[in-house]
N, C-alpha and C. Protein backbone atom coordinates (compact mmCIF):
# COMPACT_ATOMS: atom_id res chain seq x y z
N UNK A 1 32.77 -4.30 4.80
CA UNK A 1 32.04 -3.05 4.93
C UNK A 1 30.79 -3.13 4.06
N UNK A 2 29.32 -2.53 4.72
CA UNK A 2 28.32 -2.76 3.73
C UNK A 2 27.85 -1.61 3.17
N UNK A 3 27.53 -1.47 2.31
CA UNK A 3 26.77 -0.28 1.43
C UNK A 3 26.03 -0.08 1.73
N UNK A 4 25.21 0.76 1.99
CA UNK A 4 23.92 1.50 2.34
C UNK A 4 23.39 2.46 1.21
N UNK A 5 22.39 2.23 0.54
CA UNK A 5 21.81 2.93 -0.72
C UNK A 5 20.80 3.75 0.37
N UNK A 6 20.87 5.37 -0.18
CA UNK A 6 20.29 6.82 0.33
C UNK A 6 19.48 6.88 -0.59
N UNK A 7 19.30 6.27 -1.93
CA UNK A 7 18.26 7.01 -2.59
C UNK A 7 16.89 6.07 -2.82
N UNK A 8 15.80 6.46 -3.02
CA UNK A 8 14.55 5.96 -2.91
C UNK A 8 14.42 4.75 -4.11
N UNK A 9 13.59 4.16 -4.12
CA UNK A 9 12.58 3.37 -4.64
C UNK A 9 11.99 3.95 -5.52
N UNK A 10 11.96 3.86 -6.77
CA UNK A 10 11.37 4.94 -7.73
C UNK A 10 10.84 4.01 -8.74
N UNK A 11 9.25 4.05 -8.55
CA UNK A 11 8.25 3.01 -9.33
C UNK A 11 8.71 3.41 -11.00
N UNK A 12 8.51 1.82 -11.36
CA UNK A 12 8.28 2.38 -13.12
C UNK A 12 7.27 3.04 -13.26
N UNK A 13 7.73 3.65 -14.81
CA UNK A 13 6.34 4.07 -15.17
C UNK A 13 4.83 2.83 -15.30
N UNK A 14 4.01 3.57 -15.40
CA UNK A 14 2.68 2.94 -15.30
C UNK A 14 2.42 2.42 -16.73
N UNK A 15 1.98 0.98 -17.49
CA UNK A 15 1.66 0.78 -19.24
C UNK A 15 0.74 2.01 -19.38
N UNK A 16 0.00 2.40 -18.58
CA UNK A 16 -0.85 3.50 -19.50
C UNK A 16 -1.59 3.90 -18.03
N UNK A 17 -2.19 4.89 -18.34
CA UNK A 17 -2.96 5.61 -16.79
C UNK A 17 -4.10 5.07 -16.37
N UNK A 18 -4.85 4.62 -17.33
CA UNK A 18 -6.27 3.25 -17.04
C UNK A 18 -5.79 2.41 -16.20
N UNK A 19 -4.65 2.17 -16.26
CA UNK A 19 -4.26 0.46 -15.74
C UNK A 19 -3.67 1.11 -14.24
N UNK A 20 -3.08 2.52 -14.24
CA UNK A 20 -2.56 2.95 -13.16
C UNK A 20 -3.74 3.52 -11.80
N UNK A 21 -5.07 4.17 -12.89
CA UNK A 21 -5.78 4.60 -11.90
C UNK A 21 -6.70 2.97 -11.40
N UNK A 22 -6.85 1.82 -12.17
CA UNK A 22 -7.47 0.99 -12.22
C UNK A 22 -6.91 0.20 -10.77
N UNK A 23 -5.50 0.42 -10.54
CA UNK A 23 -4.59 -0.34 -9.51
C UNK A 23 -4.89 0.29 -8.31
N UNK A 24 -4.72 2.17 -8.21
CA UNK A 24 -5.20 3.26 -7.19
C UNK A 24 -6.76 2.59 -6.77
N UNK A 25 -7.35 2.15 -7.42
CA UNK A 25 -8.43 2.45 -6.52
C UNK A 25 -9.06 0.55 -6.23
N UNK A 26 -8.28 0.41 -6.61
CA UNK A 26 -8.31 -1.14 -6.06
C UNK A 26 -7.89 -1.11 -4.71
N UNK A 27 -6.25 -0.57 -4.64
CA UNK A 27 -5.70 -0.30 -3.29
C UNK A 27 -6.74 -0.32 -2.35
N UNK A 28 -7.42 1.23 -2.51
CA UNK A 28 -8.03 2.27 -2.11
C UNK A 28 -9.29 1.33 -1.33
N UNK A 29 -9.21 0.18 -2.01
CA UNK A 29 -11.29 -0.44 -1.88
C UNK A 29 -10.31 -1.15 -0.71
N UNK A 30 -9.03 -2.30 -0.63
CA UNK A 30 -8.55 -2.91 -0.04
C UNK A 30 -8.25 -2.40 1.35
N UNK A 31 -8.30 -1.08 1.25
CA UNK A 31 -7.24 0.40 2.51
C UNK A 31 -8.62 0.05 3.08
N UNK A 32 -9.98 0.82 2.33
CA UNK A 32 -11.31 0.95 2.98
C UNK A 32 -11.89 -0.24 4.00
N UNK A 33 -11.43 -1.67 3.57
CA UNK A 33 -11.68 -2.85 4.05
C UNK A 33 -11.03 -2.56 5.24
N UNK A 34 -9.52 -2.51 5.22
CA UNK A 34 -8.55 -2.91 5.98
C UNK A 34 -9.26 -2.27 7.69
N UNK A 35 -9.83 -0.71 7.24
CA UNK A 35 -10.22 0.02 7.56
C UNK A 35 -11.62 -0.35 8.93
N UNK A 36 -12.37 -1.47 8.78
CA UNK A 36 -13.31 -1.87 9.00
C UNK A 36 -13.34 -3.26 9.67
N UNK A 37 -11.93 -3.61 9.68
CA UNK A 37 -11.68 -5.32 10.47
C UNK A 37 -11.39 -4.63 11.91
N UNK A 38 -11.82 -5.77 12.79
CA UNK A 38 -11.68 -6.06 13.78
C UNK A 38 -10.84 -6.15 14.42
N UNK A 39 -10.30 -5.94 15.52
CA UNK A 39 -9.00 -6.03 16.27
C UNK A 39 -8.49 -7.59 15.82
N UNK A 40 -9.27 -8.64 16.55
CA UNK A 40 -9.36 -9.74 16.48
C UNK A 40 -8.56 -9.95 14.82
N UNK A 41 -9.47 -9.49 14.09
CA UNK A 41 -9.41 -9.92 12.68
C UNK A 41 -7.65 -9.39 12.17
N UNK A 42 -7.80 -8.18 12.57
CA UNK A 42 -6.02 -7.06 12.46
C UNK A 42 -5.12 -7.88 13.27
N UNK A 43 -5.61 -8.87 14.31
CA UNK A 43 -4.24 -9.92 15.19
C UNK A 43 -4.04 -11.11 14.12
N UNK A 44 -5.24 -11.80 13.46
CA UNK A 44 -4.66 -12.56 12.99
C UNK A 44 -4.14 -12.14 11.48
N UNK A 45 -3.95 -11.17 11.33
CA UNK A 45 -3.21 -10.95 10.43
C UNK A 45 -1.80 -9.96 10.89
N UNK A 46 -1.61 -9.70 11.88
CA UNK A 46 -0.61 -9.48 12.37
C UNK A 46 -0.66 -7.91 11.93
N UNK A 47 -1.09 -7.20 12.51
CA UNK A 47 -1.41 -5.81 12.62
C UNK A 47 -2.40 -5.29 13.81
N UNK A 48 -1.65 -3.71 13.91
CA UNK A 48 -2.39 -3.26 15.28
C UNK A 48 -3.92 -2.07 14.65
N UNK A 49 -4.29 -1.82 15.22
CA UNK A 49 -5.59 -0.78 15.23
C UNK A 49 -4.80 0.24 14.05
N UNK A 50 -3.81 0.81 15.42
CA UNK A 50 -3.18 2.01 14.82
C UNK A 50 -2.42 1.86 13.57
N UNK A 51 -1.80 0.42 12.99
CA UNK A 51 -0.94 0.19 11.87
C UNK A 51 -1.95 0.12 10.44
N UNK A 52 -3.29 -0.10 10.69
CA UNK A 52 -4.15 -0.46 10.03
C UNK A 52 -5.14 1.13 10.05
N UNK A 53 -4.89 1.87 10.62
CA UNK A 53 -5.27 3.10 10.61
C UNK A 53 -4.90 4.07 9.33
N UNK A 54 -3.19 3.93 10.02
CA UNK A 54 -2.41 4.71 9.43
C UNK A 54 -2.29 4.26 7.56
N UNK A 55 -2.23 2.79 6.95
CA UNK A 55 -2.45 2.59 5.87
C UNK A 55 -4.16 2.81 5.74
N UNK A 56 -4.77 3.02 5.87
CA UNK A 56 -6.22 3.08 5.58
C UNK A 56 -6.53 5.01 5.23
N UNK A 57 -5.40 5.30 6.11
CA UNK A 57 -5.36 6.38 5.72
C UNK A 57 -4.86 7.77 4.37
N UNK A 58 -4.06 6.49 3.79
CA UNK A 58 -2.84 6.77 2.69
C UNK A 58 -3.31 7.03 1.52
N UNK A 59 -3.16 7.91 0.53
CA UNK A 59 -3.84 7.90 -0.67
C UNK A 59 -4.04 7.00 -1.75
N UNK A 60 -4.96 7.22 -2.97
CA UNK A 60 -5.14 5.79 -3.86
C UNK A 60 -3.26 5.52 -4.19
N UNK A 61 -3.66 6.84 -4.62
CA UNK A 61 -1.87 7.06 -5.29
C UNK A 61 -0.58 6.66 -4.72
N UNK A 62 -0.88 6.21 -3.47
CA UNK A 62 0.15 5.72 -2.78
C UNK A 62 0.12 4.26 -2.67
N UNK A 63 0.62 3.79 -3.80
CA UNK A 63 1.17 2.33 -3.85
C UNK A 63 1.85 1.96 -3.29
N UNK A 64 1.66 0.67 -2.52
CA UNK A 64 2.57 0.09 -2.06
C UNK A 64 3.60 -0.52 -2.52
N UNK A 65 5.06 -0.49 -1.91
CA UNK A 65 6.53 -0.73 -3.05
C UNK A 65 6.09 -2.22 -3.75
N UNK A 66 5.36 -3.27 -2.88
CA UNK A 66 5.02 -4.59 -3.95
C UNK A 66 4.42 -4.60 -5.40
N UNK A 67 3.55 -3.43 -5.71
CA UNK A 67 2.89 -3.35 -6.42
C UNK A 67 3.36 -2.39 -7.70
N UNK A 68 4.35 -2.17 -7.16
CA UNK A 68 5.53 -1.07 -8.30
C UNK A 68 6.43 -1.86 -8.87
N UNK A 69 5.76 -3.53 -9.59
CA UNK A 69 7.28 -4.34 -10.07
C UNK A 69 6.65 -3.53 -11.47
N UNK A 70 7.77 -3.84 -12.67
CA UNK A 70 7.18 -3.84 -13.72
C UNK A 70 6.80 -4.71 -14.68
């Protein structure tokens, strides 16, 4: 029988808020890029229009779970 965990992913805290807003808007420049490739360019990286939309759309503040080790 397998376990199934219900509760979320809950980032550490941040070393300090410089380093946290410093990461937000790095994202944010990366989202803006993502934002601006090409279909072509979104295939070879294995993403659609709309998948590359929808993260381009997401706030600084919304880190992605890779980027929440500590």
């Amino acid at each position: 029988m397998a376990y199934i965990s219900t509760s979320k992913v809950i980032a550490p805290r941040p070393k300090s808020v410089i380093a946290w807003m410093v990461q937000g808007f790095m994202i944010a420049k990366e989202r803006r890029v993502l934002a601006q490739l090409t279909p072509a360019q979104l295939s070879d990286i294995g993403l659609t229009s709309h998948e590359a939309q929808l993260e381009a759309a997401r706030r600084f503040w919304d880190l992605p779970a890779l980027s929440r080790r500590p």
